[in-house]
Protein backbone atom coordinates (compact mmCIF):
# COMPACT_ATOMS: atom_id res chain seq x y z
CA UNK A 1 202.90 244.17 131.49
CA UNK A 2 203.76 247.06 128.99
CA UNK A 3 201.59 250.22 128.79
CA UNK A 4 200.61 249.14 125.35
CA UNK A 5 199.18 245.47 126.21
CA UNK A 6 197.21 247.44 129.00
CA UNK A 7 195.75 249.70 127.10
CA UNK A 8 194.41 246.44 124.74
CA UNK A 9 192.71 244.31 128.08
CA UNK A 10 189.31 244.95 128.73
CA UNK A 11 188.75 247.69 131.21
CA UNK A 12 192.15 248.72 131.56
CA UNK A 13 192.62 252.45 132.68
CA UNK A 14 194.65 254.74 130.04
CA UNK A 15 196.86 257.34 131.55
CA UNK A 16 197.11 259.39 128.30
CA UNK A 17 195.53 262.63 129.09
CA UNK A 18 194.04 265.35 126.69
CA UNK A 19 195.46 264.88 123.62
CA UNK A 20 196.60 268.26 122.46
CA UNK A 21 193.81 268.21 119.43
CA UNK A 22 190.86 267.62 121.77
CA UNK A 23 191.78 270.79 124.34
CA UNK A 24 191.71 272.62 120.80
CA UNK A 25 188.37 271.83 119.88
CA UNK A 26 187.08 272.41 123.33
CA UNK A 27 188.50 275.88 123.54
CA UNK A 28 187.04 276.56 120.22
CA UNK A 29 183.65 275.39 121.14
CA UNK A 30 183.77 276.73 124.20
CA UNK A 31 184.98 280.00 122.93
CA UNK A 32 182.38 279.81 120.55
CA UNK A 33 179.38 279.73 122.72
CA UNK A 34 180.85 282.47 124.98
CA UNK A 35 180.57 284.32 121.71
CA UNK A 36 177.16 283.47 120.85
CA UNK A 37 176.23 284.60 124.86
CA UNK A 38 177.99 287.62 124.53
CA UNK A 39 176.65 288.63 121.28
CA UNK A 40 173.04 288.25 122.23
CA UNK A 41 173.56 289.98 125.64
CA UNK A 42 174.97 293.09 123.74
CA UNK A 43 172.16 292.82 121.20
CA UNK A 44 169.45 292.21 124.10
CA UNK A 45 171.21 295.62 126.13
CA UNK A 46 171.50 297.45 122.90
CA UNK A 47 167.23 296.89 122.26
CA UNK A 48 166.78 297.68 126.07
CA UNK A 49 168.16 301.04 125.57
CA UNK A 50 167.19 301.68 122.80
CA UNK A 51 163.13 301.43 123.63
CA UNK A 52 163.90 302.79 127.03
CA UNK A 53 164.90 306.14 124.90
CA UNK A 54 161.89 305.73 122.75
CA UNK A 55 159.64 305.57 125.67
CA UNK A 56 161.12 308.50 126.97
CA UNK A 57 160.62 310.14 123.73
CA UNK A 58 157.03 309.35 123.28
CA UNK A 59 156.39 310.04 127.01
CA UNK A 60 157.59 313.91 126.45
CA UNK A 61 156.12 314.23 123.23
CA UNK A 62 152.78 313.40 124.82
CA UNK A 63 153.41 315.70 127.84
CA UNK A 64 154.29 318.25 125.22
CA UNK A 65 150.99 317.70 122.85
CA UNK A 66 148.90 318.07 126.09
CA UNK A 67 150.43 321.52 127.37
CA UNK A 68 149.44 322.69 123.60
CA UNK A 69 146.05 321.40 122.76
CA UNK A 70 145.16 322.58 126.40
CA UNK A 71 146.37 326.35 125.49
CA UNK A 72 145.30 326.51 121.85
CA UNK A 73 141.87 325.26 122.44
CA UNK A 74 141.23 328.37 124.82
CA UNK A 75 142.76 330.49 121.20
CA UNK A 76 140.29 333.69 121.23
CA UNK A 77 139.94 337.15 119.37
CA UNK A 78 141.47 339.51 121.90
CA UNK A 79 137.89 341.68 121.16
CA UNK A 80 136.37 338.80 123.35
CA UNK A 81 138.50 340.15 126.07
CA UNK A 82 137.47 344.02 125.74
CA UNK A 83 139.54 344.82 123.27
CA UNK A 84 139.20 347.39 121.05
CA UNK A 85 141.21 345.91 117.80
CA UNK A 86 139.19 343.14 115.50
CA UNK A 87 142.29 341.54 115.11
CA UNK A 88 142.13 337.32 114.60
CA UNK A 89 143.01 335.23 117.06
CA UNK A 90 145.98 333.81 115.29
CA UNK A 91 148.91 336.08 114.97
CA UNK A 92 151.15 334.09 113.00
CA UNK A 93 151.03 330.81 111.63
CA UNK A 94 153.58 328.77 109.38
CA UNK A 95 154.89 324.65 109.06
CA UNK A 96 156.79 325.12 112.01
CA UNK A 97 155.32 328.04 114.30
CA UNK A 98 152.09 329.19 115.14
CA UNK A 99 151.55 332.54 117.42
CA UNK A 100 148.12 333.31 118.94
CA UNK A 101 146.46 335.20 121.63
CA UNK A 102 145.26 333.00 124.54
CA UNK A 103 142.30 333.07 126.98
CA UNK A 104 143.67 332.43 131.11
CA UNK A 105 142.35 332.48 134.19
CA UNK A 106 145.40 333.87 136.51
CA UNK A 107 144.44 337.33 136.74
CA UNK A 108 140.81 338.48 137.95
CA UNK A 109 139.32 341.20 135.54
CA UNK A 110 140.39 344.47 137.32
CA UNK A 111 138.08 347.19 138.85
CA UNK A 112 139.16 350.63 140.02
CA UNK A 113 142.20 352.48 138.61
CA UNK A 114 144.98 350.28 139.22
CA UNK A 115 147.29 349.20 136.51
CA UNK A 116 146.66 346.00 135.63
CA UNK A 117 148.21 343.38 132.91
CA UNK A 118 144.47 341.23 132.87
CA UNK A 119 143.93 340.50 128.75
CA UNK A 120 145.03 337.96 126.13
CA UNK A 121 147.95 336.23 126.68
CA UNK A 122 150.34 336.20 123.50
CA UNK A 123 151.74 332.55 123.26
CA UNK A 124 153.77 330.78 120.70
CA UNK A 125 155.37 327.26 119.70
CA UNK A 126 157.80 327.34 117.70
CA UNK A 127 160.05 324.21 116.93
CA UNK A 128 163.89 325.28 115.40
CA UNK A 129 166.20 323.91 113.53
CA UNK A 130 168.04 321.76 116.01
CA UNK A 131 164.32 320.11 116.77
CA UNK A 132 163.73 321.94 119.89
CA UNK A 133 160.07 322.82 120.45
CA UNK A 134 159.85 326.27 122.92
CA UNK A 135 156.71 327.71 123.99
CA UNK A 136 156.49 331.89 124.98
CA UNK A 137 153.93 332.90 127.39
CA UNK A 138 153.80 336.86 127.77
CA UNK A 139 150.88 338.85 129.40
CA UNK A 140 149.97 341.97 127.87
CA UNK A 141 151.78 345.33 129.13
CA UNK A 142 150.48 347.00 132.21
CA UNK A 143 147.38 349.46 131.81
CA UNK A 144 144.81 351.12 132.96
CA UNK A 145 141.42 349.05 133.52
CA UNK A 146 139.54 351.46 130.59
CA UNK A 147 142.17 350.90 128.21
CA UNK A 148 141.74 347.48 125.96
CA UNK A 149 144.58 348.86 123.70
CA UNK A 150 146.70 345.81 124.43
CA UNK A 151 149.83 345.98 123.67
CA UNK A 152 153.02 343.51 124.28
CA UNK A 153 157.03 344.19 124.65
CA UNK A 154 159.45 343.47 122.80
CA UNK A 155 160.76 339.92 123.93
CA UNK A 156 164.65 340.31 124.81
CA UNK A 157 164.06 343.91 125.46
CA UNK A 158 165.28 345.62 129.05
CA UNK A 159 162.20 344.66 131.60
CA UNK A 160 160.21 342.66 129.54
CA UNK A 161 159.04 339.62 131.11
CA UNK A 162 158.30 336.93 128.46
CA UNK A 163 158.07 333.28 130.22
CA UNK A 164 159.86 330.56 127.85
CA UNK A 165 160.00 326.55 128.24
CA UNK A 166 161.01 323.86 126.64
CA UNK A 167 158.52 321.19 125.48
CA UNK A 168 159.97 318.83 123.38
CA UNK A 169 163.73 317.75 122.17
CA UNK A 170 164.79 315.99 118.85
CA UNK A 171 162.11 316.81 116.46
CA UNK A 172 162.41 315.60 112.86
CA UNK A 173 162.61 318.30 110.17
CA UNK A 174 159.13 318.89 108.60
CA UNK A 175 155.70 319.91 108.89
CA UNK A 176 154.54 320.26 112.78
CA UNK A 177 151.44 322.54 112.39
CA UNK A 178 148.94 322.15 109.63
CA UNK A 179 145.83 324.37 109.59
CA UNK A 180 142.20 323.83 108.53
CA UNK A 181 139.15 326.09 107.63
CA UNK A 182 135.87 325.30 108.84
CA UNK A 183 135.42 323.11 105.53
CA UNK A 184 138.34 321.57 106.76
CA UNK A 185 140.19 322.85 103.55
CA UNK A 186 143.76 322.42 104.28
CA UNK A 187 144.82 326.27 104.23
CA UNK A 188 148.29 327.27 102.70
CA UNK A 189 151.37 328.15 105.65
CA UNK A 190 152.12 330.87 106.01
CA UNK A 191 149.43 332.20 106.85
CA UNK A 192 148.00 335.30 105.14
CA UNK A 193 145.44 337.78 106.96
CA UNK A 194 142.35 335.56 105.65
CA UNK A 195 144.10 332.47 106.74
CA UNK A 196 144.38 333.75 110.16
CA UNK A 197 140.89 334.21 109.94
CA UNK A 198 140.10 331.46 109.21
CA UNK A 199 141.80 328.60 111.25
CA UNK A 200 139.02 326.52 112.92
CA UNK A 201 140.89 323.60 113.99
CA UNK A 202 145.04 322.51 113.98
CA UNK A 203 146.99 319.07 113.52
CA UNK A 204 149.90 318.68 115.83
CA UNK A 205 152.27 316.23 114.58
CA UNK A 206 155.69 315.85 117.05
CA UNK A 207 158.22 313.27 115.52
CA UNK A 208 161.17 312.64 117.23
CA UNK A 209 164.16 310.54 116.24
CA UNK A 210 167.57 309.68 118.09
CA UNK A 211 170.10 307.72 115.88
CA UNK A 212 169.19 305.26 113.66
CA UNK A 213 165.95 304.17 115.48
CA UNK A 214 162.68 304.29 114.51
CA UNK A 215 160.82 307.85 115.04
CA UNK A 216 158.39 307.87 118.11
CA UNK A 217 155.41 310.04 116.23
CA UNK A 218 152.54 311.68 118.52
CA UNK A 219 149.53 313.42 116.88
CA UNK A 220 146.34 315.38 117.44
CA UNK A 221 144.00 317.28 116.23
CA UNK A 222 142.94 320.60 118.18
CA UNK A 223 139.55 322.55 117.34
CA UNK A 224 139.06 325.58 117.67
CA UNK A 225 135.83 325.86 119.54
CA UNK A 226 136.87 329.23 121.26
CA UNK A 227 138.64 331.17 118.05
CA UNK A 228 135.41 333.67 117.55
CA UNK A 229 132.69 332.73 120.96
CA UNK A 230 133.12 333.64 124.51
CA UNK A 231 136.39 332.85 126.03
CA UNK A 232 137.30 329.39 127.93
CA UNK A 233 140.18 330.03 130.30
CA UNK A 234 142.76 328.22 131.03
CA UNK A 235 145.62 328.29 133.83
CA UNK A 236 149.27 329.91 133.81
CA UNK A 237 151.48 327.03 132.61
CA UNK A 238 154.46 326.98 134.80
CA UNK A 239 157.75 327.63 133.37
């Protein structure tokens, strides 16, 4: 019996094979869906990363926001302290930077004649061009106990100790600090000698962006309560 009358009778077993058109087809399908896979397990890798980095972001932002509202909240007029200046308890203030004398609790107010460094602590944030936010801590200069003429190095100078950190990485360009009266009257950066006056309360905005993603924003609003009453300290942060 021929192959081709075989082929013809009911049940009859073909020994063709995989015709040459068919193995195309499968590859391409098959090829095809491996695509599709592949495509989706970039795109699923890709979003994993990608909020990974924005929870990151948000996480130090917030870490960041705290370590600020906690120092500017104890903001004070150094004559709280025992000064003998009148001088406001903000020192500078702009979009981007805002310098003030703090309120803290690591030294004990001195008795005797030792030189001591007890008084308002000058701190600053300041957040540059490259997005970095850096906070300065610096103690006032040594002195004698009687005299509340505080004064403060130079930072970068020979011997003066000015403690620096980093807070936050990858801010957007724009407005971080904006500053309020006690009519909460936006007041106009920077700051002029009656605007440091009069700062009763601060919004902290801290957007950061890597890429193309969507900025992680954190914000807050700090008052003031301690700018012109009796002093609330607050601890040393730790560089």
């Amino acid at each position: 019996m021929t192959g081709r009358l075989r082929d013809r009778l009911p049940g009859a077993r073909s020994d063709r094979g995989v015709t040459l058109v068919e193995l195309i087809v499968t590859t391409f399908l098959l090829s095809t869906v491996v695509a599709v896979v592949a495509a989706g397990m970039v795109a699923a890798t890709r979003t994993m990363g990608s909020n990974q980095l924005r929870l990151e972001e948000v996480g130090e932002n917030k870490v960041a926001m705290e370590a600020m509202t906690k120092t500017l909240r104890t903001a004070i007029e150094p004559r709280l302290l025992g000064a003998s200046s009148d001088a406001a308890a903000f020192i500078q203030g702009d979009a981007r930077t805002v310098m003030f004398y703090a309120a803290q609790s690591s030294l004990i107010e001195p008795t005797g004649n030792a030189l001591t460094r007890f008084g308002p602590v000058r701190v600053s944030y300041t957040a540059d061009e490259d997005g970095t936010l850096t906070e300065t801590y610096q103690l006032p200069d040594e002195h004698l106990p009687s005299n509340h003429n505080y004064t403060y190095c130079t930072p970068g100078s020979t011997g003066c100790e000015v403690r620096t950190r980093v807070l936050a990485r990858n801010l957007e360009a724009g407005t971080v600090f904006t500053y309020y009266g006690e009519s909460q009257a936006t007041l106009a950066v920077p700051l002029s000698s009656d605007g440091l006056e009069a700062v009763d309360s601060i919004d902290i905005v801290l957007s950061s962006q890597t890429g193309t993603d969507e900025a992680s924003t954190v914000v807050s609003r700090v008052s003031l309560v301690n700018a012109g009453n009796a002093p609330t300290s607050s601890p040393t942060p730790t560089p």
